[in-house]
C-alpha atoms as a PDB file:
ATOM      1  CA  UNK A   1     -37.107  12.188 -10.715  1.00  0.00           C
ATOM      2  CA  UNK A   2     -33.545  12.317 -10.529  1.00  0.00           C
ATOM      3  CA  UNK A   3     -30.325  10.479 -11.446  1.00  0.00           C
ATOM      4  CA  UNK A   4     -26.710  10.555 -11.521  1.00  0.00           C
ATOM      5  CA  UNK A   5     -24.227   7.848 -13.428  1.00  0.00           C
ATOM      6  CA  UNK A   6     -20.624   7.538 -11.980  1.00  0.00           C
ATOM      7  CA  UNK A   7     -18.581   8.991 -15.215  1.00  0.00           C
ATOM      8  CA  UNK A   8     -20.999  10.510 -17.144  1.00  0.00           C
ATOM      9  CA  UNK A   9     -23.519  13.535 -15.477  1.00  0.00           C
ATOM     10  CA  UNK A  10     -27.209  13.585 -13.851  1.00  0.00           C
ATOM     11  CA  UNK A  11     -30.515  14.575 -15.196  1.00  0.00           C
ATOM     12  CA  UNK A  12     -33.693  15.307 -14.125  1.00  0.00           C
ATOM     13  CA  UNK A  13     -37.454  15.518 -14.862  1.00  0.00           C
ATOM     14  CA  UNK A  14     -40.158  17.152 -13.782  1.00  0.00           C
ATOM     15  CA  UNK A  15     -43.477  17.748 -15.377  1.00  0.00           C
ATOM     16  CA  UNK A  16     -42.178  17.601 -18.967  1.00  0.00           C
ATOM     17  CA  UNK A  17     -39.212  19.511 -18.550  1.00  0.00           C
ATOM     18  CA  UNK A  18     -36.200  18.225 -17.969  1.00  0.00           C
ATOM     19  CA  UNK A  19     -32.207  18.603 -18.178  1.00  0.00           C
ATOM     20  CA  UNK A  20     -28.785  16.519 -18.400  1.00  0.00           C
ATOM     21  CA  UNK A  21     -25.785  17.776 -16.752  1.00  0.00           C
ATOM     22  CA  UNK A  22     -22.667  16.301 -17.443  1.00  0.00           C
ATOM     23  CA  UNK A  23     -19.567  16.088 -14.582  1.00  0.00           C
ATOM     24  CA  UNK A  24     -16.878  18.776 -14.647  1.00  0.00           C
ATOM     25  CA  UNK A  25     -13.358  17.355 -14.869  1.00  0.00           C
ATOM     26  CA  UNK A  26     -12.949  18.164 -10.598  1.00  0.00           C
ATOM     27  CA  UNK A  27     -16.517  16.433  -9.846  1.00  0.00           C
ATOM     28  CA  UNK A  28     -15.887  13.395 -11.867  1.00  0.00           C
ATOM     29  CA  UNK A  29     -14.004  11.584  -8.923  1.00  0.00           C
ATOM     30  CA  UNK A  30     -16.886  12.494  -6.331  1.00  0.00           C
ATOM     31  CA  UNK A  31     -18.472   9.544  -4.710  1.00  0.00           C
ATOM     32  CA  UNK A  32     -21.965   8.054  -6.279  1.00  0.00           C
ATOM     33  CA  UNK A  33     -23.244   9.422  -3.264  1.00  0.00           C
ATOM     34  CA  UNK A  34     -22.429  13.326  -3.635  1.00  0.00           C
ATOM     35  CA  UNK A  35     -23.266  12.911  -7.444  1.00  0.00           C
ATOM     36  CA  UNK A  36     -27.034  11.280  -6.515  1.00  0.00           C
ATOM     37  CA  UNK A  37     -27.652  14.396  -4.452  1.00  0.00           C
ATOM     38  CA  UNK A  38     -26.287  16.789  -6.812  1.00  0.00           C
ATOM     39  CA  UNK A  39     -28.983  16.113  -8.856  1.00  0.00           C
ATOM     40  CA  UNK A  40     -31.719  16.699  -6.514  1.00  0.00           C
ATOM     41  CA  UNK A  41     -29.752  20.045  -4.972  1.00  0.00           C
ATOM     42  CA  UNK A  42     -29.145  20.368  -9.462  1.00  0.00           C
ATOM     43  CA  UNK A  43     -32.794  19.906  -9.380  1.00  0.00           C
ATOM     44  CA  UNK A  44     -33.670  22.263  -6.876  1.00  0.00           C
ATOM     45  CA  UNK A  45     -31.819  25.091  -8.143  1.00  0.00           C
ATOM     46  CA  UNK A  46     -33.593  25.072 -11.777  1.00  0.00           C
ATOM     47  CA  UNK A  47     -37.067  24.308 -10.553  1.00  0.00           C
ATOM     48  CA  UNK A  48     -37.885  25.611  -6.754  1.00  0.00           C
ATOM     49  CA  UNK A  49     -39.394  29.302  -8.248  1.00  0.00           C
ATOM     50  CA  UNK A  50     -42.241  26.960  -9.375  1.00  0.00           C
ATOM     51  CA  UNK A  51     -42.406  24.476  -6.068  1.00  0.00           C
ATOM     52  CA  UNK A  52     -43.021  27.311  -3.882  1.00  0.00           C
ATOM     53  CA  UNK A  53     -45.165  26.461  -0.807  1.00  0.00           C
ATOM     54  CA  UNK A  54     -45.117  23.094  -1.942  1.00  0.00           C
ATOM     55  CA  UNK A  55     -44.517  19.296  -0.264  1.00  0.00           C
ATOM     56  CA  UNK A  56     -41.557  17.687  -2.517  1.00  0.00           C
ATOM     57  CA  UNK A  57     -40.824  14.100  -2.764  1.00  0.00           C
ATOM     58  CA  UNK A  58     -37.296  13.570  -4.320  1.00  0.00           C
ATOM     59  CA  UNK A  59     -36.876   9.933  -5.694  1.00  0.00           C
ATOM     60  CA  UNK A  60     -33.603   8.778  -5.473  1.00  0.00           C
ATOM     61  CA  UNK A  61     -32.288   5.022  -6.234  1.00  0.00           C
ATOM     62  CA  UNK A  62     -29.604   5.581  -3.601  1.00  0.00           C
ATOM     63  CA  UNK A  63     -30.511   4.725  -0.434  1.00  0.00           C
ATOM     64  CA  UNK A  64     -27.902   5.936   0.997  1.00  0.00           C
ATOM     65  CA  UNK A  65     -28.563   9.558   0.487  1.00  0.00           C
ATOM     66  CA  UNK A  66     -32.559   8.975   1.710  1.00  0.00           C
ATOM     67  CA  UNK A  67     -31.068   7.706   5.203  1.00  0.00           C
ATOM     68  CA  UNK A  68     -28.466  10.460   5.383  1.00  0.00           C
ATOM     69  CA  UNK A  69     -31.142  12.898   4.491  1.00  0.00           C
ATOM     70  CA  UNK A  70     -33.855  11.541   7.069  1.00  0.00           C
ATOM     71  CA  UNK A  71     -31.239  11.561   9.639  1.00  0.00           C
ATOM     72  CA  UNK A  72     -29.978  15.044   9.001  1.00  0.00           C
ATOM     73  CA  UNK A  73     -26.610  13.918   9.053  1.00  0.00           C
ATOM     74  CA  UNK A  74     -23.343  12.351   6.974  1.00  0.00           C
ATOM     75  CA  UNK A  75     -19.858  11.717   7.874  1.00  0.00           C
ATOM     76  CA  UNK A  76     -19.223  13.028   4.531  1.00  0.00           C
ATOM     77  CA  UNK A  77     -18.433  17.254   4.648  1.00  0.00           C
ATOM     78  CA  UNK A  78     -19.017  17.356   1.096  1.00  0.00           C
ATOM     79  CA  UNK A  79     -22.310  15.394   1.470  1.00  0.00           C
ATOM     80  CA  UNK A  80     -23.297  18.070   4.413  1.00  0.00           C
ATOM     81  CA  UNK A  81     -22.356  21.392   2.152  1.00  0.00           C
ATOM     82  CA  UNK A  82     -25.010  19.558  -0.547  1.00  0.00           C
ATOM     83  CA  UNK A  83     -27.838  19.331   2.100  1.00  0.00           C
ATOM     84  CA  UNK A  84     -27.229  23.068   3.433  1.00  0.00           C
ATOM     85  CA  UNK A  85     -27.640  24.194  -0.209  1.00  0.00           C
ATOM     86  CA  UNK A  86     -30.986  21.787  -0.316  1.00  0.00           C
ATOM     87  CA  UNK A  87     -31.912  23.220   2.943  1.00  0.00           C
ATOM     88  CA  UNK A  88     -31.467  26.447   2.320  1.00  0.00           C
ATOM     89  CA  UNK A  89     -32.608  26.465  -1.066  1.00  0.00           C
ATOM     90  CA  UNK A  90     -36.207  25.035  -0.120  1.00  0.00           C
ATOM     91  CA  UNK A  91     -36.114  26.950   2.747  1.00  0.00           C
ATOM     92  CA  UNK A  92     -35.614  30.130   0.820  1.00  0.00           C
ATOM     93  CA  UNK A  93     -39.188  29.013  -1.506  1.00  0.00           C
ATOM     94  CA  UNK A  94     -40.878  28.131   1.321  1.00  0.00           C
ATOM     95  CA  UNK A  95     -40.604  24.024  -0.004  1.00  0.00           C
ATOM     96  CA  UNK A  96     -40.496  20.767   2.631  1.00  0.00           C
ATOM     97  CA  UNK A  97     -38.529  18.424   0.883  1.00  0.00           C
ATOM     98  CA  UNK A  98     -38.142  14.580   1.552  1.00  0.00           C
ATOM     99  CA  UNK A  99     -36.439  12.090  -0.784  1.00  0.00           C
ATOM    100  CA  UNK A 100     -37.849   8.203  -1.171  1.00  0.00           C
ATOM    101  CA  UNK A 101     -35.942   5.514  -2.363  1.00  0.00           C
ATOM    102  CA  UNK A 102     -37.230   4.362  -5.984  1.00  0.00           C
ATOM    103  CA  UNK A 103     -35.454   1.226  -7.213  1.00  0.00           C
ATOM    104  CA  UNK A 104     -33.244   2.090 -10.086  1.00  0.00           C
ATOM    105  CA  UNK A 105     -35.354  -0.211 -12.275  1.00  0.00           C
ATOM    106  CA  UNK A 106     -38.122   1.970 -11.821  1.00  0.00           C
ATOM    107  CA  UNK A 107     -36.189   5.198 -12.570  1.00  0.00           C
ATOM    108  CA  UNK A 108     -35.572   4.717 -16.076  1.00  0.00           C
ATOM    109  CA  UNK A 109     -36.431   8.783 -17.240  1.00  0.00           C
ATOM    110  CA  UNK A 110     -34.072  10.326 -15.212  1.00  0.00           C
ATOM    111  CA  UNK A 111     -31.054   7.277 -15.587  1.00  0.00           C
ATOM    112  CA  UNK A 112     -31.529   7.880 -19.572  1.00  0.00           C
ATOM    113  CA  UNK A 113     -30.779  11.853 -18.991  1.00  0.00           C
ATOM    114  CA  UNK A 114     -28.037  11.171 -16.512  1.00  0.00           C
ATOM    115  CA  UNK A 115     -26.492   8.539 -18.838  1.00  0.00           C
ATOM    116  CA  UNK A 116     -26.847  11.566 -22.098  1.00  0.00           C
ATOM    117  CA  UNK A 117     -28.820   8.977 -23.747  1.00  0.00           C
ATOM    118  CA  UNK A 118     -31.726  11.428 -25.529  1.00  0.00           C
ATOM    119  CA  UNK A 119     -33.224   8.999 -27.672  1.00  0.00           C
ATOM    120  CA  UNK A 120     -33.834   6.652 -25.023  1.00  0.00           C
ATOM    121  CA  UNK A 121     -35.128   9.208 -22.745  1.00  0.00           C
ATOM    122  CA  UNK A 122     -37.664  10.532 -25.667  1.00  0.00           C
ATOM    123  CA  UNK A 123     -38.888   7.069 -26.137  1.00  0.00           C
ATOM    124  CA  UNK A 124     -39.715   6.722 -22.299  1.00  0.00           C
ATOM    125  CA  UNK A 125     -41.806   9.984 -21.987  1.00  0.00           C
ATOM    126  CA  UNK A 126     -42.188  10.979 -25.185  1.00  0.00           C
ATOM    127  CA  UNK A 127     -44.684  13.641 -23.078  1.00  0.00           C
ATOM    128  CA  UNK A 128     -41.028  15.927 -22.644  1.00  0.00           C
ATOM    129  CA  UNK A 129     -40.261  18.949 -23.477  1.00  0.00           C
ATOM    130  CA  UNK A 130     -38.272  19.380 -26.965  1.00  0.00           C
ATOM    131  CA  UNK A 131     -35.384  21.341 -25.146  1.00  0.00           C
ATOM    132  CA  UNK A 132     -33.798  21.123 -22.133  1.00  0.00           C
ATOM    133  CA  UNK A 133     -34.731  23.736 -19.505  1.00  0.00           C
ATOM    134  CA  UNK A 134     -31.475  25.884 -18.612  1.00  0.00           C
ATOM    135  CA  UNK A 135     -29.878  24.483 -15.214  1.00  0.00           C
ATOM    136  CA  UNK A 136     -28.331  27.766 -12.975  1.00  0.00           C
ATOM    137  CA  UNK A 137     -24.944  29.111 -13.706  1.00  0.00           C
ATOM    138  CA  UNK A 138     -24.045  28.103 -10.331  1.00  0.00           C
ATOM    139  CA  UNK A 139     -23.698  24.649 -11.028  1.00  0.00           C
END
């Protein structure tokens, strides 16, 4: 599960571990949409060593980014540099990956660790890690 929140960062969580990233000053004014798929390229990065040869199903509360990504396409050239690097990066670990809209309602994990909000987040899957799993220097 991913999530990103306008001002603050995006998070992530997956099998217990998890991480919070929060916007650098030049990424702040990125649309909703390039910040909801940062999370899931974010995502990607940290976590594909382990998804290798596997089916992924990225939920994503914008729907938005799940038509642009079924359709292989955006008007947006920022949007398109994100789904080379998801692309390329599953391609590169042998992953299929497909994203599914999830109402945000239903995403509360990942909206607590976008929003920074760890004692929320701990309350909601108390199941989590105690520490954050490193996200790649790249980022």
């Amino acid at each position: 599960y991913t999530d990103a929140a306008g001002l603050l960062g995006c998070g992530a969580f997956f099998r217990g571990a998890w991480f919070h990233y929060q916007w650098q000053p030049h990424q702040v004014p990125m649309s909703i949409q390039w910040k909801e798929l940062f999370a899931i390229v974010a995502a990607t990065l940290t976590w594909a060593h382990l998804w290798q040869g596997q089916r992924l199903k990225f939920f994503c509360d914008n729907q938005a980014i799940v038509l642009a990504w079924q359709h292989h396409r955006s008007k947006q050239p920022e949007i398109m540099s994100l789904f080379r690097l998801l692309f390329l990066t599953a391609a590169k670990n042998n992953c299929h990956v497909t994203l599914q809209h999830l109402p945000g309602k239903h995403n509360e994990i990942a909206d607590a660790l976008s929003r920074q909000q760890l004692t929320r987040f701990f309350s909601l899957a108390p199941q989590a890690n105690l520490a954050a799993t490193r996200t790649p220097g790249i980022l």
